[in-house]
N, C-alpha and C. Protein backbone atom coordinates (compact mmCIF):
# COMPACT_ATOMS: atom_id res chain seq x y z
N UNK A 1 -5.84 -10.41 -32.97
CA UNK A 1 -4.45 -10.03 -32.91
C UNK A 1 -4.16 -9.17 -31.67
N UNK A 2 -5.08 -8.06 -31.66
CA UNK A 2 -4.79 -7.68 -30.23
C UNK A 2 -4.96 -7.62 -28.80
N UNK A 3 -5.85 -9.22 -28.66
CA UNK A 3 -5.85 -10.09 -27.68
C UNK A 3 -4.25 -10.83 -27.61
N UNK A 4 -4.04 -10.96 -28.60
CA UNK A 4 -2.37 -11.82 -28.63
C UNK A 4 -1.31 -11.28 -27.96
N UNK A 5 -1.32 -9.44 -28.49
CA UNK A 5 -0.45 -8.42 -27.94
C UNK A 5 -0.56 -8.55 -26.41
N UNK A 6 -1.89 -8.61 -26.12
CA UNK A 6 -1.89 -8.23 -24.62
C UNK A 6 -1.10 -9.36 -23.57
N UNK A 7 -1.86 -10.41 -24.42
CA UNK A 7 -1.26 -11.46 -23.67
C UNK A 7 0.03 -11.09 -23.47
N UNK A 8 0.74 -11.18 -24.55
CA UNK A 8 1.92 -11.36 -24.71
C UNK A 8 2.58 -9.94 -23.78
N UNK A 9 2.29 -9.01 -23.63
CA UNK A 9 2.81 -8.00 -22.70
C UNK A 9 2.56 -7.90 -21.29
N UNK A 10 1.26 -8.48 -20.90
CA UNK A 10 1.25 -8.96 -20.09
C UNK A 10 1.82 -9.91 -18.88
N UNK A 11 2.29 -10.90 -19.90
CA UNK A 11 2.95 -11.99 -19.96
C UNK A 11 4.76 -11.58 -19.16
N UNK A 12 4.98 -10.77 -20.04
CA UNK A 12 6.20 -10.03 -20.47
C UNK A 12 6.33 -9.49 -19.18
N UNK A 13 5.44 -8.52 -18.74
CA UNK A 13 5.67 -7.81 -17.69
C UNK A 13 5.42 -8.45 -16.33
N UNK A 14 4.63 -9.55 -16.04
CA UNK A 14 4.74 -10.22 -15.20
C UNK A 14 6.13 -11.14 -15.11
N UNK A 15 6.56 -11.92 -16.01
CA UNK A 15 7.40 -11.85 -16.07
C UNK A 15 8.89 -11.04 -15.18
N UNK A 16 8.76 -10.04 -16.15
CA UNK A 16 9.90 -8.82 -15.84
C UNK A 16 9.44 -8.52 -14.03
N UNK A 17 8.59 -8.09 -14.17
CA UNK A 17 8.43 -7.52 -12.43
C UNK A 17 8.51 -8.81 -11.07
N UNK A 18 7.82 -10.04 -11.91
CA UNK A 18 8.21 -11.16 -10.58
C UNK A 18 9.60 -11.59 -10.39
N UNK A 19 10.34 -11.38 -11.60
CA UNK A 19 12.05 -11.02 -11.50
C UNK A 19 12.78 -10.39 -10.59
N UNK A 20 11.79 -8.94 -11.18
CA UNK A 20 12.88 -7.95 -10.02
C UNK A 20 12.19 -8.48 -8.56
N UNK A 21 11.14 -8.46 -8.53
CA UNK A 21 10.66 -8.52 -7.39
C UNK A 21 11.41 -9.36 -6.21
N UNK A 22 11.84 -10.97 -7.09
CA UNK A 22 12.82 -11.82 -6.34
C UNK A 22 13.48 -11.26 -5.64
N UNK A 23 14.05 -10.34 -6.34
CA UNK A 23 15.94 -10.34 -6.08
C UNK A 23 15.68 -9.24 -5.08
N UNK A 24 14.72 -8.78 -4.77
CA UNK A 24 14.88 -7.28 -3.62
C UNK A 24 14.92 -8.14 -2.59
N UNK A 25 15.91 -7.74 -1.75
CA UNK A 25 16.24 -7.53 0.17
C UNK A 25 16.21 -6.39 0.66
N UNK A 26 15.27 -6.35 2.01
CA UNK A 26 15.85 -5.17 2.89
C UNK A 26 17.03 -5.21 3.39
N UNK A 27 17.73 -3.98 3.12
CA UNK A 27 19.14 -3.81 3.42
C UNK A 27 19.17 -3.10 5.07
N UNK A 28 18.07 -2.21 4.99
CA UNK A 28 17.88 -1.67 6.79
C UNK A 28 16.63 -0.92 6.75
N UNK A 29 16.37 -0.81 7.88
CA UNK A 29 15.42 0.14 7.68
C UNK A 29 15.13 0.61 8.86
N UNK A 30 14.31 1.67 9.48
CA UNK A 30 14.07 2.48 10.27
C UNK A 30 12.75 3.13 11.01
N UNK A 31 12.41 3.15 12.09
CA UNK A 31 11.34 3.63 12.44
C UNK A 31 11.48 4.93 12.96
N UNK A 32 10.39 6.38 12.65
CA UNK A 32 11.17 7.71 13.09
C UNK A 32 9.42 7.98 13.59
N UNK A 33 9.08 8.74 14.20
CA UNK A 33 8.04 9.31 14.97
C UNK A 33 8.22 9.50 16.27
N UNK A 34 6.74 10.21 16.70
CA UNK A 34 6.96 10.94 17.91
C UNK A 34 5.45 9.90 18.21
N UNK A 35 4.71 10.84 19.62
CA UNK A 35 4.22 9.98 20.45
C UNK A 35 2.49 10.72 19.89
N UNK A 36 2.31 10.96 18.33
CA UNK A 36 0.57 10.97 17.90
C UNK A 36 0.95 10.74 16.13
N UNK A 37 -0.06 10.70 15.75
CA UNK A 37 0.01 10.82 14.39
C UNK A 37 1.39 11.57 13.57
N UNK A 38 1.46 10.95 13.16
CA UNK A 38 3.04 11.01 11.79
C UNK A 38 2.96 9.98 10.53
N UNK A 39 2.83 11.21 9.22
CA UNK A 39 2.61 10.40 8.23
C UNK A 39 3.86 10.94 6.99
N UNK A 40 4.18 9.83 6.84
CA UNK A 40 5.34 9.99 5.66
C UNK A 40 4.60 10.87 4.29
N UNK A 41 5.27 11.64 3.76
CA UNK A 41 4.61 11.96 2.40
C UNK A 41 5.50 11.40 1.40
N UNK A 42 7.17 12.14 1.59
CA UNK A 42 7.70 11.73 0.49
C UNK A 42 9.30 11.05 1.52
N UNK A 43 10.05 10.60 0.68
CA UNK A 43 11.17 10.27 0.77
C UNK A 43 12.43 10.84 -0.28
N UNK A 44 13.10 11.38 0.19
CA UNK A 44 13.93 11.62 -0.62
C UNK A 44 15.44 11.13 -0.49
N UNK A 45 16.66 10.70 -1.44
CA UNK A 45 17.56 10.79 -1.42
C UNK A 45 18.58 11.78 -1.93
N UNK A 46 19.22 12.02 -0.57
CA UNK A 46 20.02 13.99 -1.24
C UNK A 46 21.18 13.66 -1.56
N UNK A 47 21.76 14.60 -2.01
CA UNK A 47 23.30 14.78 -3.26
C UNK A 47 24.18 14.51 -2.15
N UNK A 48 23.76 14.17 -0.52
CA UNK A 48 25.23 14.02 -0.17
C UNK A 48 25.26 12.61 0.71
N UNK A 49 24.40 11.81 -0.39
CA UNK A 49 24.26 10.45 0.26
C UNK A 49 23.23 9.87 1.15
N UNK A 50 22.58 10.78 2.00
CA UNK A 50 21.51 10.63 3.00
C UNK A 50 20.35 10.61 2.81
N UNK A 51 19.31 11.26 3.16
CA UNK A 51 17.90 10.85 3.22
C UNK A 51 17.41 11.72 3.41
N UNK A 52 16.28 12.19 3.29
CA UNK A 52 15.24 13.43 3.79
C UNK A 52 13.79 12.74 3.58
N UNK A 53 13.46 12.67 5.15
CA UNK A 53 11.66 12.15 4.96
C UNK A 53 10.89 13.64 5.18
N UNK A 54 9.80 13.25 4.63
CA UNK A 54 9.42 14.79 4.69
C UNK A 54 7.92 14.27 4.83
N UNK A 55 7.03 14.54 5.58
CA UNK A 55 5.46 14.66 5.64
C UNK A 55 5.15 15.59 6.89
N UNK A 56 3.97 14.87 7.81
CA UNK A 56 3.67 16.03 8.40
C UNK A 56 3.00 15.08 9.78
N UNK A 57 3.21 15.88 11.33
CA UNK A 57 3.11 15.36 12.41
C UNK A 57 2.00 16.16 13.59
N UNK A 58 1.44 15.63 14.14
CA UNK A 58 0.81 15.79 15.12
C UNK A 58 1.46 15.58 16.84
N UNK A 59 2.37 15.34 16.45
CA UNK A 59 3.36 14.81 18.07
C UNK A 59 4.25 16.30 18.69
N UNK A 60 3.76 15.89 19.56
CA UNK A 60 5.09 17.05 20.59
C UNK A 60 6.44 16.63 20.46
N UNK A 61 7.40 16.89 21.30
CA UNK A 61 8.20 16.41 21.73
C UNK A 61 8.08 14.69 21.94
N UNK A 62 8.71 13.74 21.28
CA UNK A 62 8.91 12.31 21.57
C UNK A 62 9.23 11.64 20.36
N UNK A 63 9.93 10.66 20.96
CA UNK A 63 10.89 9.66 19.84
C UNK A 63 11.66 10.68 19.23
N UNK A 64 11.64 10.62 17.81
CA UNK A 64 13.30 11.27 17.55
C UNK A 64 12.36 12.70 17.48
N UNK A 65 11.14 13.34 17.46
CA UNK A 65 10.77 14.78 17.37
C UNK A 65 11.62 15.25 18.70
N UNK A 66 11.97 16.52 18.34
CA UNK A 66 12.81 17.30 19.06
C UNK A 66 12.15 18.77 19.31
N UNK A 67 10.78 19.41 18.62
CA UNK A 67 9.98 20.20 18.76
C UNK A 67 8.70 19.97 18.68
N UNK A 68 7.62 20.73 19.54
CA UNK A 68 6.48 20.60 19.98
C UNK A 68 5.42 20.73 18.80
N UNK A 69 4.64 20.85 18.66
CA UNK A 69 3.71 20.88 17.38
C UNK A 69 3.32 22.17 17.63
N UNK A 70 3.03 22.89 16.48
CA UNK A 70 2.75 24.25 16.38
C UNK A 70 1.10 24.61 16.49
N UNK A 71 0.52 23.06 15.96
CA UNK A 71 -0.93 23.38 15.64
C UNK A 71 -1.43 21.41 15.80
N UNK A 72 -2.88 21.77 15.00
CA UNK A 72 -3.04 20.44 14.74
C UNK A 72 -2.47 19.19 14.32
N UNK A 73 -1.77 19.77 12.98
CA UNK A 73 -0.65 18.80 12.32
C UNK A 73 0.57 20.29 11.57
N UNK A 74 1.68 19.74 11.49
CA UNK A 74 2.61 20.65 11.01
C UNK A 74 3.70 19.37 10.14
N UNK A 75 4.13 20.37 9.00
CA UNK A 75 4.94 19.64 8.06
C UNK A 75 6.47 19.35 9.16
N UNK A 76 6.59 18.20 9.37
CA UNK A 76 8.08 17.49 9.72
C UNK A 76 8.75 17.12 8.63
N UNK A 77 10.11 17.33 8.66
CA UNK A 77 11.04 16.50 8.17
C UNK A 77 12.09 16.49 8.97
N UNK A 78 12.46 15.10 8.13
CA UNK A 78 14.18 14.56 8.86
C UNK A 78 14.74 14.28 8.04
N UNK A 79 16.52 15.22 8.64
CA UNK A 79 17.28 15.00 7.72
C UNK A 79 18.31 13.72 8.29
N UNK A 80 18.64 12.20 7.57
CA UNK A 80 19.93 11.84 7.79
C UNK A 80 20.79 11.76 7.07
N UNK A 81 21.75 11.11 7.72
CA UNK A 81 23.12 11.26 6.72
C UNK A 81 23.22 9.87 6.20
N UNK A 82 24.51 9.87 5.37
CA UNK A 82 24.54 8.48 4.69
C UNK A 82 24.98 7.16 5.32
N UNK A 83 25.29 7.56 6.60
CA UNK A 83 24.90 6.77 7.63
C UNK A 83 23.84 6.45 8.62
N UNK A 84 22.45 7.08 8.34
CA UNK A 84 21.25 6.82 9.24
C UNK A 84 21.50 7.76 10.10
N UNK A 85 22.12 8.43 10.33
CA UNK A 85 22.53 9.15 11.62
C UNK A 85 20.95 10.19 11.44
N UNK A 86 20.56 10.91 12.79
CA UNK A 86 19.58 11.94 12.39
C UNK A 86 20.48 13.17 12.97
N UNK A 87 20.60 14.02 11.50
CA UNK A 87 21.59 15.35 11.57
C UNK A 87 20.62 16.61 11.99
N UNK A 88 19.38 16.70 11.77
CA UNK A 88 18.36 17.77 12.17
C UNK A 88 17.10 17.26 11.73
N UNK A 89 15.95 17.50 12.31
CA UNK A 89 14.65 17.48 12.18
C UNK A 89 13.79 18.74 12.78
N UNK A 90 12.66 19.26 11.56
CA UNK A 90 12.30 20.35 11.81
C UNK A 90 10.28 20.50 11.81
N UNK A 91 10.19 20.67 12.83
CA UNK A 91 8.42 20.53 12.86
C UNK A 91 8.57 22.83 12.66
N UNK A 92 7.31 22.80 11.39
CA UNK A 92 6.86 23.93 10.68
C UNK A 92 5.69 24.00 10.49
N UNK A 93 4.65 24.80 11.46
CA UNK A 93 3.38 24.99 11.34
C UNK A 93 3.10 26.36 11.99
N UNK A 94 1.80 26.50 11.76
CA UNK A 94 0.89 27.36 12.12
C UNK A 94 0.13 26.70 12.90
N UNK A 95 -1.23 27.42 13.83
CA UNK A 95 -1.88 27.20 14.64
C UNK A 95 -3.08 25.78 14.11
N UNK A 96 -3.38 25.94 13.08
CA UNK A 96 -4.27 25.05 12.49
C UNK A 96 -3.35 24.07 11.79
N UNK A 97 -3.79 23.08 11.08
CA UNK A 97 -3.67 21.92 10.17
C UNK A 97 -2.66 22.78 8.85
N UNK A 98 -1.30 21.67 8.94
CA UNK A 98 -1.07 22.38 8.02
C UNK A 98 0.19 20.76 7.58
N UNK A 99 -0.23 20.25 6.28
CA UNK A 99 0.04 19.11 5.62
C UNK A 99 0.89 19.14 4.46
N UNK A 100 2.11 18.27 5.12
CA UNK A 100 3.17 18.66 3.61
C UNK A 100 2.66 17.32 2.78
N UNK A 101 3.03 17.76 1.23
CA UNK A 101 2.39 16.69 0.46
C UNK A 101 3.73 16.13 -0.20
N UNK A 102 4.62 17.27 -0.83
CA UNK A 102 5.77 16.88 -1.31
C UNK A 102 7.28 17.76 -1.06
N UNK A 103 8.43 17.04 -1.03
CA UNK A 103 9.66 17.98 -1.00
C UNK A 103 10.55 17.52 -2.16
N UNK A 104 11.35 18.31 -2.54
CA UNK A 104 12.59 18.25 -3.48
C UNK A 104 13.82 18.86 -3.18
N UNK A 105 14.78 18.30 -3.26
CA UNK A 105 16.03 19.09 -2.94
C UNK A 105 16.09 20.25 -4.31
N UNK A 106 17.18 21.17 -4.08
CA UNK A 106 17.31 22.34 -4.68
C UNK A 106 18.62 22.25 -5.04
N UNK A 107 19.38 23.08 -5.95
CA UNK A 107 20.24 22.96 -6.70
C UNK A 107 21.45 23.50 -5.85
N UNK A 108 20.83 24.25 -4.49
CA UNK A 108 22.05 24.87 -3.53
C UNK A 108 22.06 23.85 -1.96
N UNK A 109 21.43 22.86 -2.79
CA UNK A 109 21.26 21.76 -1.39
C UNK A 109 20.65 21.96 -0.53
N UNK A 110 19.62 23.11 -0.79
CA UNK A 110 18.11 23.08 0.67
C UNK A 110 17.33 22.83 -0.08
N UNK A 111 16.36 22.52 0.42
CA UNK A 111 14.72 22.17 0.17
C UNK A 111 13.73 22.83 -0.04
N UNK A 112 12.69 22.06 -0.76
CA UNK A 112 11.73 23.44 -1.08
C UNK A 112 10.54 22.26 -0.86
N UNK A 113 9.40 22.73 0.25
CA UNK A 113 8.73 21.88 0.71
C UNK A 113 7.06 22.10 0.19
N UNK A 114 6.15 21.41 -0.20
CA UNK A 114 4.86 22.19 -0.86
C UNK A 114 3.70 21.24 -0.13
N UNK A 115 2.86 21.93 0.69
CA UNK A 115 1.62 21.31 1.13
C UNK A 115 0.71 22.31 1.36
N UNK A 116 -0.29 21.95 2.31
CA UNK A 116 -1.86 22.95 2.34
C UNK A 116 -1.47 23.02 3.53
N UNK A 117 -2.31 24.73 3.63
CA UNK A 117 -2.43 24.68 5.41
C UNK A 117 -3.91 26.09 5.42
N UNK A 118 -4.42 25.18 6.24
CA UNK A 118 -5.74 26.23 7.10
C UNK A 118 -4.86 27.25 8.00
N UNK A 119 -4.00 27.28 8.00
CA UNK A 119 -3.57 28.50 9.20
C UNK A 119 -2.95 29.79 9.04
N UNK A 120 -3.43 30.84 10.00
CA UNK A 120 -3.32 31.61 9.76
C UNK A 120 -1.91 31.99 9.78
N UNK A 121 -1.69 33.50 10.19
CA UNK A 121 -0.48 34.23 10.53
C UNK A 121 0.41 33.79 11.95
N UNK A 122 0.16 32.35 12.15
CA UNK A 122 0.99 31.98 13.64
C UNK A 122 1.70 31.52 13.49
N UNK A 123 2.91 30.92 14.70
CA UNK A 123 4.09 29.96 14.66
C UNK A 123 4.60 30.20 13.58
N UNK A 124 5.12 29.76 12.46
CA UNK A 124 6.33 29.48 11.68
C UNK A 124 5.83 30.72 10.38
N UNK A 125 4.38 30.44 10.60
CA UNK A 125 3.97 30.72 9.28
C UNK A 125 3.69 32.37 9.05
N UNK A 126 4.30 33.18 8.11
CA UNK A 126 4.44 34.45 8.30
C UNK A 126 3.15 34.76 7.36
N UNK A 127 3.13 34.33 6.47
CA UNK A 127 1.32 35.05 5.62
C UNK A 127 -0.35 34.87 6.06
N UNK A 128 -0.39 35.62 5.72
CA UNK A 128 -2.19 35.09 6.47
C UNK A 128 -3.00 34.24 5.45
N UNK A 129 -4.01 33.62 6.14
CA UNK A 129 -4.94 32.62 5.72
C UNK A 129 -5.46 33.43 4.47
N UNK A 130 -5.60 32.74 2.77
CA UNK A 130 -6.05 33.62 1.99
C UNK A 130 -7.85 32.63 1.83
N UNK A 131 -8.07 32.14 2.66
CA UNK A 131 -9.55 31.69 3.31
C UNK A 131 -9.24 29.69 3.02
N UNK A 132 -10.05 29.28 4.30
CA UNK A 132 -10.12 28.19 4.04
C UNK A 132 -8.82 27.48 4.04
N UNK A 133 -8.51 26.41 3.00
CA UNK A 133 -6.89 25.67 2.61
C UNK A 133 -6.22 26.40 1.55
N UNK A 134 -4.99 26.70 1.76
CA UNK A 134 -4.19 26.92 0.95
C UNK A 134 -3.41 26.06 0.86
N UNK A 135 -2.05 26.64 -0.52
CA UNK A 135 -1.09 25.75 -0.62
C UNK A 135 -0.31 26.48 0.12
N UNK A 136 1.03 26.05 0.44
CA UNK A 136 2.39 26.51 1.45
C UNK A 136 3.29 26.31 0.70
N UNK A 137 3.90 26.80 0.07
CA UNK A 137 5.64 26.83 -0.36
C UNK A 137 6.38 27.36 0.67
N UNK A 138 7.58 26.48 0.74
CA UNK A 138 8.39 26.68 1.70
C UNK A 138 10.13 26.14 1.46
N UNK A 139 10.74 27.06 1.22
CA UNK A 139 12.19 26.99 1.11
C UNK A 139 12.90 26.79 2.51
N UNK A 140 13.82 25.75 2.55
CA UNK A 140 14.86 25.22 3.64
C UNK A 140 15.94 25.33 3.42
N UNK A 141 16.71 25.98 3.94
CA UNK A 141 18.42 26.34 3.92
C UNK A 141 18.63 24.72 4.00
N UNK A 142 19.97 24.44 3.73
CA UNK A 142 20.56 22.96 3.70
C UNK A 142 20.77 22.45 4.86
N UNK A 143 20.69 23.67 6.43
CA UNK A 143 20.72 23.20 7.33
C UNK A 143 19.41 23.12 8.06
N UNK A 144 18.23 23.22 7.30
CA UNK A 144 16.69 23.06 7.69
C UNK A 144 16.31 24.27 7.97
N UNK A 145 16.95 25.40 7.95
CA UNK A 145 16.20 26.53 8.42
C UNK A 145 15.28 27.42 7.27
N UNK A 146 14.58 27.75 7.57
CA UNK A 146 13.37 28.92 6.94
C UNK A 146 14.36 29.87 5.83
N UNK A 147 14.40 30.02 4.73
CA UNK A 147 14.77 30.82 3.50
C UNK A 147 13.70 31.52 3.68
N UNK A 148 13.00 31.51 3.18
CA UNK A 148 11.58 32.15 2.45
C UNK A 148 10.06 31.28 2.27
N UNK A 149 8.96 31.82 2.31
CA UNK A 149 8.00 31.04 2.46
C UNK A 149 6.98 32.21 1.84
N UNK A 150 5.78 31.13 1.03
CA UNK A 150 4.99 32.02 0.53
C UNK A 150 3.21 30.81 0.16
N UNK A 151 2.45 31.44 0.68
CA UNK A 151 1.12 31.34 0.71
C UNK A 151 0.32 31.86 -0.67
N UNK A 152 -0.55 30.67 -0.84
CA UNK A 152 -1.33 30.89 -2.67
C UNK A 152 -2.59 30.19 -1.88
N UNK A 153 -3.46 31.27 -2.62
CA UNK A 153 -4.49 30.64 -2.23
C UNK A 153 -5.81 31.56 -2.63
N UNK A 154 -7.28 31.17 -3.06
CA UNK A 154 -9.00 31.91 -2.99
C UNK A 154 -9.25 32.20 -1.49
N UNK A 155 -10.64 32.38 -1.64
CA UNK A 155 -11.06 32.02 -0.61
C UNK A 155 -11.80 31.14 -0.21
N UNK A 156 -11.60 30.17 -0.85
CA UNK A 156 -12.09 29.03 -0.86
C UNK A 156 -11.01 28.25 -0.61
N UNK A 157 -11.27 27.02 -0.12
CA UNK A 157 -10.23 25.33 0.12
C UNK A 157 -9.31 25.60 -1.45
N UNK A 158 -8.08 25.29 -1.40
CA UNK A 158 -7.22 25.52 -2.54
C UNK A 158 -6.56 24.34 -2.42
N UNK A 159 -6.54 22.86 -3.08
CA UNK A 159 -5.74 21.79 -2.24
C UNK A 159 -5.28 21.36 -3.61
């Protein structure tokens, strides 16, 4: 009998998903980086129609980056509007490696950004290394700028 179930849900869900799967078209889409490593983490869609990509870059200045890299890698995001337009993009690091993993919009329409970073007290980043990787919390005004930021971490890799 519960060889039957499986089938049968199986079945079901192949089904259901080669369905939806049909019916998807790309409607547009977009290429955003600079001129080294850039990796998407998350994607978001914000309350005022637009977009927020959020991961983390190794590029200076090039393609749509508009600031230099702080370190090895530093958390980027871009904000557009609900027209593709790019309204601000913001490279946030310290001297070492420092990797956004995820962002969420906030209830006052800035961002609150969470990844690891080896780095110390440089560039963006106001707390010191609590040894090794930490995590990074990081609050974004709605127009990308720095709220508040705060460092957790052993002394050991914290990822």
């Amino acid at each position: 009998m519960k060889i039957i179930h499986f089938i049968l849900a199986l079945f079901t869900t192949t089904f259901f998903f080669g369905a939806v799967n049909a019916q998807v078209s790309i409607t547009s889409q977009q290429t955003v980086g600079g001129n080294a490593d850039d990796k998407l983490s998350c994607l978001l869609f914000t309350n005022d129609g637009g977009t927020l990509a959020a991961g983390f870059s190794s590029s200076d200045i090039s393609g749509e980056k508009t600031e230099n890299s702080r370190g090895s890698a530093d958390y980027w995001v871009v904000k557009r509007s609900k027209t593709g337009l790019i309204q601000w993009d913001k490279t946030i690091g310290g001297s070492l490696s420092d990797q956004l993993i995820t962002a969420i919009q906030t209830l006052d329409s800035g961002y609150l950004l969470a990844g690891v970073s080896q780095s110390g007290k440089t560039g963006d980043k106001t707390d010191t290394s609590r040894g090794g990787t930490d995590f990074w919390i990081i609050k974004l005004r709605k127009n990308g700028n720095i709220a508040w930021q705060k460092t957790f971490g052993g002394k050991e890799d914290d990822e």
